[in-house]
PDB file of N, CA and C in Angstrom:
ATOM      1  N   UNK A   1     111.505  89.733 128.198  1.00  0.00           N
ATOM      2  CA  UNK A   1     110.418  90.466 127.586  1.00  0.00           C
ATOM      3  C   UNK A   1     109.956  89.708 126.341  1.00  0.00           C
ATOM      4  N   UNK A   2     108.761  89.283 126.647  1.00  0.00           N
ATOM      5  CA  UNK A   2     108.330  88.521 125.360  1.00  0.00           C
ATOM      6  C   UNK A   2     107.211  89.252 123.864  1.00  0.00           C
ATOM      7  N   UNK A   3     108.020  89.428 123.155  1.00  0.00           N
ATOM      8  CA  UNK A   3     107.540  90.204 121.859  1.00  0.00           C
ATOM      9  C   UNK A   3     106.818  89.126 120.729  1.00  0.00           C
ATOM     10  N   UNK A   4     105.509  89.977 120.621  1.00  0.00           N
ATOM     11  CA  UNK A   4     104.748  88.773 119.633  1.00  0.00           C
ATOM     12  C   UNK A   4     104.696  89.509 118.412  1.00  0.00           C
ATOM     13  N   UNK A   5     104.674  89.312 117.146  1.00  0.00           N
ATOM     14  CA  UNK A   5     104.458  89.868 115.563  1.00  0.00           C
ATOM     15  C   UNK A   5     103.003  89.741 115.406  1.00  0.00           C
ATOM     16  N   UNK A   6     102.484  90.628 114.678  1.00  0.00           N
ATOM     17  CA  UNK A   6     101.416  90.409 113.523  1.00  0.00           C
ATOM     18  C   UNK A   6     101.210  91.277 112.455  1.00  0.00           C
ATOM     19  N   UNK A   7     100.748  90.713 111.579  1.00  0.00           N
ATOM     20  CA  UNK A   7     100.247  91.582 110.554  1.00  0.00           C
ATOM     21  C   UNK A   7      98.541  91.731 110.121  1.00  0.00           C
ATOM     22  N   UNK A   8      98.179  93.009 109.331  1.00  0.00           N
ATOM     23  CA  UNK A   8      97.170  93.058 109.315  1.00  0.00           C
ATOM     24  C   UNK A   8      96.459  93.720 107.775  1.00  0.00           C
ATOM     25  N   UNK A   9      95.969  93.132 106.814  1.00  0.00           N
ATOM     26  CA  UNK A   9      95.832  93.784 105.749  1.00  0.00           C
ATOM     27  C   UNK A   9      94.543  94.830 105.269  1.00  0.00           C
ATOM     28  N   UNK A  10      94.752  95.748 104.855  1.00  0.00           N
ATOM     29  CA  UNK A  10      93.992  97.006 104.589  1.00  0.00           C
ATOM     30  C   UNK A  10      93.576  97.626 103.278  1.00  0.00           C
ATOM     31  N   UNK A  11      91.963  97.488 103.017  1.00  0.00           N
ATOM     32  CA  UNK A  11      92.003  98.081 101.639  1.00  0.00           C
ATOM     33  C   UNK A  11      91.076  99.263 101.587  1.00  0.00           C
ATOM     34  N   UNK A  12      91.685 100.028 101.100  1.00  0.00           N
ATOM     35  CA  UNK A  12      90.456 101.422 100.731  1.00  0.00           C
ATOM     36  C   UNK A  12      89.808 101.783  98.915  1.00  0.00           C
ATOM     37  N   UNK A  13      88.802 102.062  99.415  1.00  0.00           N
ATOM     38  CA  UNK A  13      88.176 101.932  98.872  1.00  0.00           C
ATOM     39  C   UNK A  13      88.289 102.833  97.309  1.00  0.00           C
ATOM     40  N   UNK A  14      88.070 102.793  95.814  1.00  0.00           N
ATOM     41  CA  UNK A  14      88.329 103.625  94.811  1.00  0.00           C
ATOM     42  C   UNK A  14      87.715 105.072  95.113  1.00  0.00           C
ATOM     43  N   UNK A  15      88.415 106.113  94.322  1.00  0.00           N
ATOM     44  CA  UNK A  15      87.944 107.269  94.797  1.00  0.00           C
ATOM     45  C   UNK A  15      88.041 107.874  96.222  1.00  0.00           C
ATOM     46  N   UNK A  16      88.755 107.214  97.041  1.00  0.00           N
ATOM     47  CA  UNK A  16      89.209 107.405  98.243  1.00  0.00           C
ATOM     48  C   UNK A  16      90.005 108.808  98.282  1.00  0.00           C
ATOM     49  N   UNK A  17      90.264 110.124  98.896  1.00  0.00           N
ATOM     50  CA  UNK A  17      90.939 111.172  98.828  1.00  0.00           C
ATOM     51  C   UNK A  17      91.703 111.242  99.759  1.00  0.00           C
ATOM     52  N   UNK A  18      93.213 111.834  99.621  1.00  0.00           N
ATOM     53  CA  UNK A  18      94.325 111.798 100.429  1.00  0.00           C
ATOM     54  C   UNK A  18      94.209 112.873 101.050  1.00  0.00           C
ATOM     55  N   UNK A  19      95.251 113.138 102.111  1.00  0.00           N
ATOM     56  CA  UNK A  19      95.309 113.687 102.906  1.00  0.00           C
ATOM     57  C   UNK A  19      95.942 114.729 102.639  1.00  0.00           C
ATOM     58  N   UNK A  20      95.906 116.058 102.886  1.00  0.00           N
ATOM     59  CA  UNK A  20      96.851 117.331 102.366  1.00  0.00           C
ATOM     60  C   UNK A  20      96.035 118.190 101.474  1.00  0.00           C
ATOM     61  N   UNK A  21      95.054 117.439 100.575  1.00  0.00           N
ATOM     62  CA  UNK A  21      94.444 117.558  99.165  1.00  0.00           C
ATOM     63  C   UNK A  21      95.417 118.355  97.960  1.00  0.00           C
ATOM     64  N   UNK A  22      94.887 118.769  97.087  1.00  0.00           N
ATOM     65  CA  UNK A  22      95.714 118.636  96.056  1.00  0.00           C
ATOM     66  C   UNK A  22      96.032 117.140  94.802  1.00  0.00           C
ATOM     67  N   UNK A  23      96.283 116.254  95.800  1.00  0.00           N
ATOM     68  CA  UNK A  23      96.287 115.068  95.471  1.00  0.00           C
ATOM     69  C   UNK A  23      95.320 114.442  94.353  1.00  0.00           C
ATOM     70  N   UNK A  24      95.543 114.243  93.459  1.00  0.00           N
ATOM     71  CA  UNK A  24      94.360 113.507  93.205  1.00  0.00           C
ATOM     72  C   UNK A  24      93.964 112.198  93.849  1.00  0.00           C
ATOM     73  N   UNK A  25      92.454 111.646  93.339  1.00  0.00           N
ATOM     74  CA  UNK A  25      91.895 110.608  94.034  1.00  0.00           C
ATOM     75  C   UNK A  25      92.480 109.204  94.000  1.00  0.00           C
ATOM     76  N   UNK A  26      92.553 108.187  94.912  1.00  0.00           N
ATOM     77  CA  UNK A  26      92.907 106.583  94.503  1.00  0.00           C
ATOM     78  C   UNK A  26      92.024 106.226  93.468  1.00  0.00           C
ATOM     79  N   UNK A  27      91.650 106.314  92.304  1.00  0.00           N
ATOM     80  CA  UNK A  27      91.378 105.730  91.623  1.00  0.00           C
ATOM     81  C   UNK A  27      90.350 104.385  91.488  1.00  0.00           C
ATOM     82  N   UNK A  28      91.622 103.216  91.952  1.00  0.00           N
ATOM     83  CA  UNK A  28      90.930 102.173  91.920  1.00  0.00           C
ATOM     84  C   UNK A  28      91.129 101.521  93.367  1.00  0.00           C
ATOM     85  N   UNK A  29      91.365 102.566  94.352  1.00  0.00           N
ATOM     86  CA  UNK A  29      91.415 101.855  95.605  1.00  0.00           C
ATOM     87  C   UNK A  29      92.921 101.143  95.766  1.00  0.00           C
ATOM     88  N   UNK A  30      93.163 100.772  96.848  1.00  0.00           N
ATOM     89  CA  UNK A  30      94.089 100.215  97.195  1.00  0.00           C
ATOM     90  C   UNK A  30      94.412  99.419  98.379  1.00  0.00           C
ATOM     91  N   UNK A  31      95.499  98.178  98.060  1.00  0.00           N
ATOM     92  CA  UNK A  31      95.577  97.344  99.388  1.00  0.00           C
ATOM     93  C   UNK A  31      97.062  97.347  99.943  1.00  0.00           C
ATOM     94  N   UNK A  32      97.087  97.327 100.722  1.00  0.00           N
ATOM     95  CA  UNK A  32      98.973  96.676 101.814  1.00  0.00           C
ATOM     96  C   UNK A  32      98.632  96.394 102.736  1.00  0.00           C
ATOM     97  N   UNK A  33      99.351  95.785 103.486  1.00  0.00           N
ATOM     98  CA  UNK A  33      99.540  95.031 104.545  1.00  0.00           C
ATOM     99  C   UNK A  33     100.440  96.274 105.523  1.00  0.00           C
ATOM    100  N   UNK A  34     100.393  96.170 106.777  1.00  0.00           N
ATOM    101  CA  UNK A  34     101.064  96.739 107.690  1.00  0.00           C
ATOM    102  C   UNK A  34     100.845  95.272 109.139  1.00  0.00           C
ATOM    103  N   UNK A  35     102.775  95.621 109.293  1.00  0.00           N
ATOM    104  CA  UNK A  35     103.542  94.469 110.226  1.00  0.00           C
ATOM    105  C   UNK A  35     103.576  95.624 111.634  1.00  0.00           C
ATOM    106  N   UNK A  36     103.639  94.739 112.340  1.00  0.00           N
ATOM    107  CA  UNK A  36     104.216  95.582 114.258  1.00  0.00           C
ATOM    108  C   UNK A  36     104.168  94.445 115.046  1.00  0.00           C
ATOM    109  N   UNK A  37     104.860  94.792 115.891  1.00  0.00           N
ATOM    110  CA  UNK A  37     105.159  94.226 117.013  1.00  0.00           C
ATOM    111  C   UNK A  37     104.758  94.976 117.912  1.00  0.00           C
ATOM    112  N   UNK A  38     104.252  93.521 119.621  1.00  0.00           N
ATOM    113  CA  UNK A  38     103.484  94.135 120.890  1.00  0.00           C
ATOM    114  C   UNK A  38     104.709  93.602 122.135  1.00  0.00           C
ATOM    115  N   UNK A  39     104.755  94.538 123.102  1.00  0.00           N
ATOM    116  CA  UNK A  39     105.269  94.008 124.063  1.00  0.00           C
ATOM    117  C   UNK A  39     104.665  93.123 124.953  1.00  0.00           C
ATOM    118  N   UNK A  40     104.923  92.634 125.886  1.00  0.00           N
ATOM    119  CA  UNK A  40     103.910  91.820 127.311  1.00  0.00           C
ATOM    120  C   UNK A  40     102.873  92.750 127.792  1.00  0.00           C
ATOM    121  N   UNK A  41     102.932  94.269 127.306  1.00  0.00           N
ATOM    122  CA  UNK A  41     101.696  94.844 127.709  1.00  0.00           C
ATOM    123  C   UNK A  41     101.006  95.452 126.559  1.00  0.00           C
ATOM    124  N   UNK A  42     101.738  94.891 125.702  1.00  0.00           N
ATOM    125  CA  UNK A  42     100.149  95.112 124.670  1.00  0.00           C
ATOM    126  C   UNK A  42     100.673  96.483 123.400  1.00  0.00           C
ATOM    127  N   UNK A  43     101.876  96.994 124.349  1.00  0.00           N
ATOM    128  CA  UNK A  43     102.260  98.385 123.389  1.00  0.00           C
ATOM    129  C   UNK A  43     102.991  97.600 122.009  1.00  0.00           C
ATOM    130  N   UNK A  44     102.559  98.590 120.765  1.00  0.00           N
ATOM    131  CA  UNK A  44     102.902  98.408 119.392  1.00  0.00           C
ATOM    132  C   UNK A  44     103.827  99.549 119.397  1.00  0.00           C
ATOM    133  N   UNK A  45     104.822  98.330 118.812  1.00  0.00           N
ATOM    134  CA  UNK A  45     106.097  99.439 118.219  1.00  0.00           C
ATOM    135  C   UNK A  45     106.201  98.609 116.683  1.00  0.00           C
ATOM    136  N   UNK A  46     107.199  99.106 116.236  1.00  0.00           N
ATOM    137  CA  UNK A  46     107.917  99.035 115.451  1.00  0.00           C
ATOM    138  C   UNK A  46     107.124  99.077 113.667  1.00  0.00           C
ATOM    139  N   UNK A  47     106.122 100.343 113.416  1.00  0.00           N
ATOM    140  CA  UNK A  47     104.714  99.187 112.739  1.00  0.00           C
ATOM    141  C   UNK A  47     105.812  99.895 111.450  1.00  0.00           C
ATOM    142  N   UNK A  48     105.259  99.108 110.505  1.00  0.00           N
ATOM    143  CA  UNK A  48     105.545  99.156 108.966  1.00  0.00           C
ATOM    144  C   UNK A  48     104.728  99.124 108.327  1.00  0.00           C
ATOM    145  N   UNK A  49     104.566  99.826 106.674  1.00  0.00           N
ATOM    146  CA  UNK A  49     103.473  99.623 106.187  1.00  0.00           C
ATOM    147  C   UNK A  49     103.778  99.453 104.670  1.00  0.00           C
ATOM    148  N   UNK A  50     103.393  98.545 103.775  1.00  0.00           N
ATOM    149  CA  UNK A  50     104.129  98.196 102.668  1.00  0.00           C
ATOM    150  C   UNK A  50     102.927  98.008 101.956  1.00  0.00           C
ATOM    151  N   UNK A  51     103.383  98.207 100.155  1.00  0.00           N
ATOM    152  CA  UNK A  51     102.583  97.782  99.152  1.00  0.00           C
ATOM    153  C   UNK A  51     103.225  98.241  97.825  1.00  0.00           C
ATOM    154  N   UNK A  52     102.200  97.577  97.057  1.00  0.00           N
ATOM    155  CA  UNK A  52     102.807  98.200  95.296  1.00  0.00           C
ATOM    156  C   UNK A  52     102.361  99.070  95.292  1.00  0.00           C
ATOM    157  N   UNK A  53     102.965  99.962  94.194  1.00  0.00           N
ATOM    158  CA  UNK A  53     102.407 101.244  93.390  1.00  0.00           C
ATOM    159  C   UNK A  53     101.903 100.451  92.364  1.00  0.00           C
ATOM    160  N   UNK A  54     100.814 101.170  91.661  1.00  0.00           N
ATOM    161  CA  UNK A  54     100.333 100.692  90.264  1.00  0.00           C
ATOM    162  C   UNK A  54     101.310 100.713  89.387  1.00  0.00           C
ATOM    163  N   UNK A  55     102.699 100.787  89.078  1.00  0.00           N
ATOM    164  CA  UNK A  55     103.589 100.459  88.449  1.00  0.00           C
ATOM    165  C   UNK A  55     104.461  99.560  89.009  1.00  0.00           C
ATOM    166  N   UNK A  56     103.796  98.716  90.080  1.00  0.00           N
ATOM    167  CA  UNK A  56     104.652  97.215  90.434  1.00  0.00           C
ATOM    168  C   UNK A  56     105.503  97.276  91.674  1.00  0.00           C
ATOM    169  N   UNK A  57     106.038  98.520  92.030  1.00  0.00           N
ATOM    170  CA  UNK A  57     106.975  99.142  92.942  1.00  0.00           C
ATOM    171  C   UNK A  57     106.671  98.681  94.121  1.00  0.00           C
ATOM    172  N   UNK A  58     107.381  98.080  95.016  1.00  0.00           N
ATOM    173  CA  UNK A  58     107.307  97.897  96.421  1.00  0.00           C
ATOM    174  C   UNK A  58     107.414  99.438  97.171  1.00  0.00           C
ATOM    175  N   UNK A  59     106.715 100.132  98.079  1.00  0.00           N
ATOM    176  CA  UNK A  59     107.244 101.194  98.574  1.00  0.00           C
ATOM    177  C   UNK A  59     106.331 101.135 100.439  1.00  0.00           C
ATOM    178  N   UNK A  60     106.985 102.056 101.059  1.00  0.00           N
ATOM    179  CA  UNK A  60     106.177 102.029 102.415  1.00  0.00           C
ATOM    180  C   UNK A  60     105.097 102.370 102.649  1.00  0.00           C
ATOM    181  N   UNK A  61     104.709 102.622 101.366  1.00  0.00           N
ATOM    182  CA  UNK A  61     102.854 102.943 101.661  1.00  0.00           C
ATOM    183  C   UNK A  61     102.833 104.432 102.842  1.00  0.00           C
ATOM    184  N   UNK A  62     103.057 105.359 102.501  1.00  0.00           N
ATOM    185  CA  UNK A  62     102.981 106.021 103.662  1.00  0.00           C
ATOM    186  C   UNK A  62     101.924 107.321 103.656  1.00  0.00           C
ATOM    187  N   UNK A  63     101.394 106.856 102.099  1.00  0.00           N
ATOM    188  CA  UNK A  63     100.360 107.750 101.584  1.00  0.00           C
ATOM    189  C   UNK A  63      98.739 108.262 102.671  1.00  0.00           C
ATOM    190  N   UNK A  64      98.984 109.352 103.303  1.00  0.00           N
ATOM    191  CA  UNK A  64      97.719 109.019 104.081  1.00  0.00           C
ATOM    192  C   UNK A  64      96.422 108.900 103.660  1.00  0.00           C
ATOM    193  N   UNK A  65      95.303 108.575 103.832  1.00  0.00           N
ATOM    194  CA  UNK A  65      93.979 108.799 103.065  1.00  0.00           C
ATOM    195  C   UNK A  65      93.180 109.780 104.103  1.00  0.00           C
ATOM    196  N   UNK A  66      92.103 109.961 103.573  1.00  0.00           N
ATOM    197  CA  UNK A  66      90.896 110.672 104.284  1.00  0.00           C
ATOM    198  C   UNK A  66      90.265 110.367 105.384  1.00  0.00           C
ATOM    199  N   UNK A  67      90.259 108.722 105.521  1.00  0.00           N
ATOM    200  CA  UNK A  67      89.670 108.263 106.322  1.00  0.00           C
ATOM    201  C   UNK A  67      90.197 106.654 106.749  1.00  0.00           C
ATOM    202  N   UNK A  68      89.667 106.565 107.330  1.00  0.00           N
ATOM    203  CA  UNK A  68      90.099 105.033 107.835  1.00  0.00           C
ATOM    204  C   UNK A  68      89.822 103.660 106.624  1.00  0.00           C
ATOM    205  N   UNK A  69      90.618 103.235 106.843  1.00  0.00           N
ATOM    206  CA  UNK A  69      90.229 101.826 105.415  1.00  0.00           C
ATOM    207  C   UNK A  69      88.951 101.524 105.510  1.00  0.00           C
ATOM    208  N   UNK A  70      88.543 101.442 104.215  1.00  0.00           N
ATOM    209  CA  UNK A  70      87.064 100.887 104.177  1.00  0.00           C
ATOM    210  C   UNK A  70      86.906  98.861 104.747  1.00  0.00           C
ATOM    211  N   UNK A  71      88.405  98.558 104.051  1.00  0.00           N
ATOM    212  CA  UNK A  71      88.435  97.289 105.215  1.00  0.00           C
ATOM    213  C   UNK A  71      89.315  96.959 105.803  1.00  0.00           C
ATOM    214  N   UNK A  72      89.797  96.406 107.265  1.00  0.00           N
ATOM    215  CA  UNK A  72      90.895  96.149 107.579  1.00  0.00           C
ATOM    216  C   UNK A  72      90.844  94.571 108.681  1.00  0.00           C
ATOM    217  N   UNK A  73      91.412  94.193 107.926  1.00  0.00           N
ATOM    218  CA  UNK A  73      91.694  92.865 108.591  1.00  0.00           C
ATOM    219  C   UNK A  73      91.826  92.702 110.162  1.00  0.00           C
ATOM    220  N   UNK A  74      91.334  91.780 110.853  1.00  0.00           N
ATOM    221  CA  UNK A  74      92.004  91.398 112.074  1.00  0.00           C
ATOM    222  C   UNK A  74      93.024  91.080 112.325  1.00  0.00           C
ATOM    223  N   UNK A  75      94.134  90.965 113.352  1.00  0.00           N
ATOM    224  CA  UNK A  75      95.141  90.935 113.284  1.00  0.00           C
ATOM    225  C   UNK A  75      95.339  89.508 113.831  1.00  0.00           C
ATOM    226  N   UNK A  76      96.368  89.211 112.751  1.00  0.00           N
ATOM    227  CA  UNK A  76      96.882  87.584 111.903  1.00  0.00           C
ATOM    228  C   UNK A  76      98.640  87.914 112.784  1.00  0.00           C
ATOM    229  N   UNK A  77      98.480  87.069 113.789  1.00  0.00           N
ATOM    230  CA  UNK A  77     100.051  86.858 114.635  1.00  0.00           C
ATOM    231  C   UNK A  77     100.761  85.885 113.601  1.00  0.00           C
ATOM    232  N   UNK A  78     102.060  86.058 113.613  1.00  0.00           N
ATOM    233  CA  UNK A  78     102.785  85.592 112.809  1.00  0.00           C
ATOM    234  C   UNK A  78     103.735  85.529 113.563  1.00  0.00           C
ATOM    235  N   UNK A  79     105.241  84.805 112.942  1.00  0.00           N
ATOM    236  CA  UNK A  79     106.599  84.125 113.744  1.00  0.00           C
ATOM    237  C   UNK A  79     107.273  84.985 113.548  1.00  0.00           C
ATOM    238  N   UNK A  80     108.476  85.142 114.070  1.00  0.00           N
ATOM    239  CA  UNK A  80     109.453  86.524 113.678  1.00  0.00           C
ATOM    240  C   UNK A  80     110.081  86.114 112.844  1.00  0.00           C
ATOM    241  N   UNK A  81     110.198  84.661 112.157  1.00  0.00           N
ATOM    242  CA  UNK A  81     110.541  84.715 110.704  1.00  0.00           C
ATOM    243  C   UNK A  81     109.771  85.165 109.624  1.00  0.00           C
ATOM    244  N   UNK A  82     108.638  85.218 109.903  1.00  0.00           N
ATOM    245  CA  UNK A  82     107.551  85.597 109.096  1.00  0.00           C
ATOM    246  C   UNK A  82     107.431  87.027 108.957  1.00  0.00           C
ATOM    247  N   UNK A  83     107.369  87.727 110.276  1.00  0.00           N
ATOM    248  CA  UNK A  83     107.725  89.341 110.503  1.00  0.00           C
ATOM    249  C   UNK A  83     108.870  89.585 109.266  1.00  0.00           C
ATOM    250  N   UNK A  84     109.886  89.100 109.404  1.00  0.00           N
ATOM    251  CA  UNK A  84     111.236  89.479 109.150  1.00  0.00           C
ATOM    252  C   UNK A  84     110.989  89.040 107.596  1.00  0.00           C
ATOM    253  N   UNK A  85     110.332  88.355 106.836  1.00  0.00           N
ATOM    254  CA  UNK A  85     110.306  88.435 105.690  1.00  0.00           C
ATOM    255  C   UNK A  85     109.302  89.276 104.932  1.00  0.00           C
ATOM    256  N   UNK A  86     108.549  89.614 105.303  1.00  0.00           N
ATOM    257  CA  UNK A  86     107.420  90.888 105.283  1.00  0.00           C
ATOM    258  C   UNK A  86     108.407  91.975 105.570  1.00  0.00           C
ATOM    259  N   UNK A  87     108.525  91.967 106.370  1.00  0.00           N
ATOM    260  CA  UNK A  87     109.988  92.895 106.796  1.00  0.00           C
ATOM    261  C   UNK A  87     110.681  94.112 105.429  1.00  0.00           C
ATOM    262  N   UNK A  88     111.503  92.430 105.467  1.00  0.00           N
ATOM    263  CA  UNK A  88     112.326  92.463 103.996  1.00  0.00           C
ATOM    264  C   UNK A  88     111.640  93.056 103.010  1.00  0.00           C
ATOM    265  N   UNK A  89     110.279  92.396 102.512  1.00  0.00           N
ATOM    266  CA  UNK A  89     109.797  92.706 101.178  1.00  0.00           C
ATOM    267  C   UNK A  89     109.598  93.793 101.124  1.00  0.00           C
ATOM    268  N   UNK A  90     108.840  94.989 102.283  1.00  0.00           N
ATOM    269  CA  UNK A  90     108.742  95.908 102.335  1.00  0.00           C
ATOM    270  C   UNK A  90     109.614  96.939 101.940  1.00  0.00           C
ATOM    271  N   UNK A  91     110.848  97.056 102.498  1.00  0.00           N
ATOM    272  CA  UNK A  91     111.892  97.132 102.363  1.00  0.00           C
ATOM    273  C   UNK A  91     112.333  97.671 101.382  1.00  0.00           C
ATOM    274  N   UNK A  92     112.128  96.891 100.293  1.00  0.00           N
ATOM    275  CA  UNK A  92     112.936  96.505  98.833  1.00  0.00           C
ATOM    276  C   UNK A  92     113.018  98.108  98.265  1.00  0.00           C
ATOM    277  N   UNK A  93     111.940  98.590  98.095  1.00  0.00           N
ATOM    278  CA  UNK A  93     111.377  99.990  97.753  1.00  0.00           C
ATOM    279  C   UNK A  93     112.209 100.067  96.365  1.00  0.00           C
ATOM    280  N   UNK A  94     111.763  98.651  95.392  1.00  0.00           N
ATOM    281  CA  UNK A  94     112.084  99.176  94.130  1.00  0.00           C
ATOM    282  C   UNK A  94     110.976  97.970  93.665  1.00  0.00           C
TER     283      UNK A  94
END
């Protein structure tokens, strides 16, 4: 079974509103990257989604927004060493 990586980076836009409400607004917008892997038929597993907090913090980004990113990258295949260090950084969640 042959498994390919990519990643793909995502930014929304300032003033963007979360999901749940209550929340206040993104402010100044925001960017991360989100990693996954495809099987030989195309299915995505494993996705991750990483970035800073405005205080520097690595965390999983798992904040939902309102709407879909105002931009999102095409998806950039990468090596599974490359996966695996994106991986990692994500990870760190400090």
């Amino acid at each position: 079974m042959a498994i390919t990586y990519y990643t793909r980076v995502n930014i929304e836009s300032a003033g963007t509103g979360y999901t749940g409400g209550g929340t206040p607004k993104s402010l100044a917008g925001h960017m991360w990257y989100q990693i996954y892997q495809k099987d030989e038929n195309g299915t995505i597993s494993n996705v991750q989604n990483a970035g800073y907090t405005g205080d520097g913090i690595v965390n999983t980004d798992d904040v939902n927004y309102d709407s879909e990113p105002a931009y999102s990258s095409k998806e950039q295949p990468l090596t599974q060493a490359q996966f695996n260090i994106l991986k990692n950084f994500g990870d760190k969640n400090s």
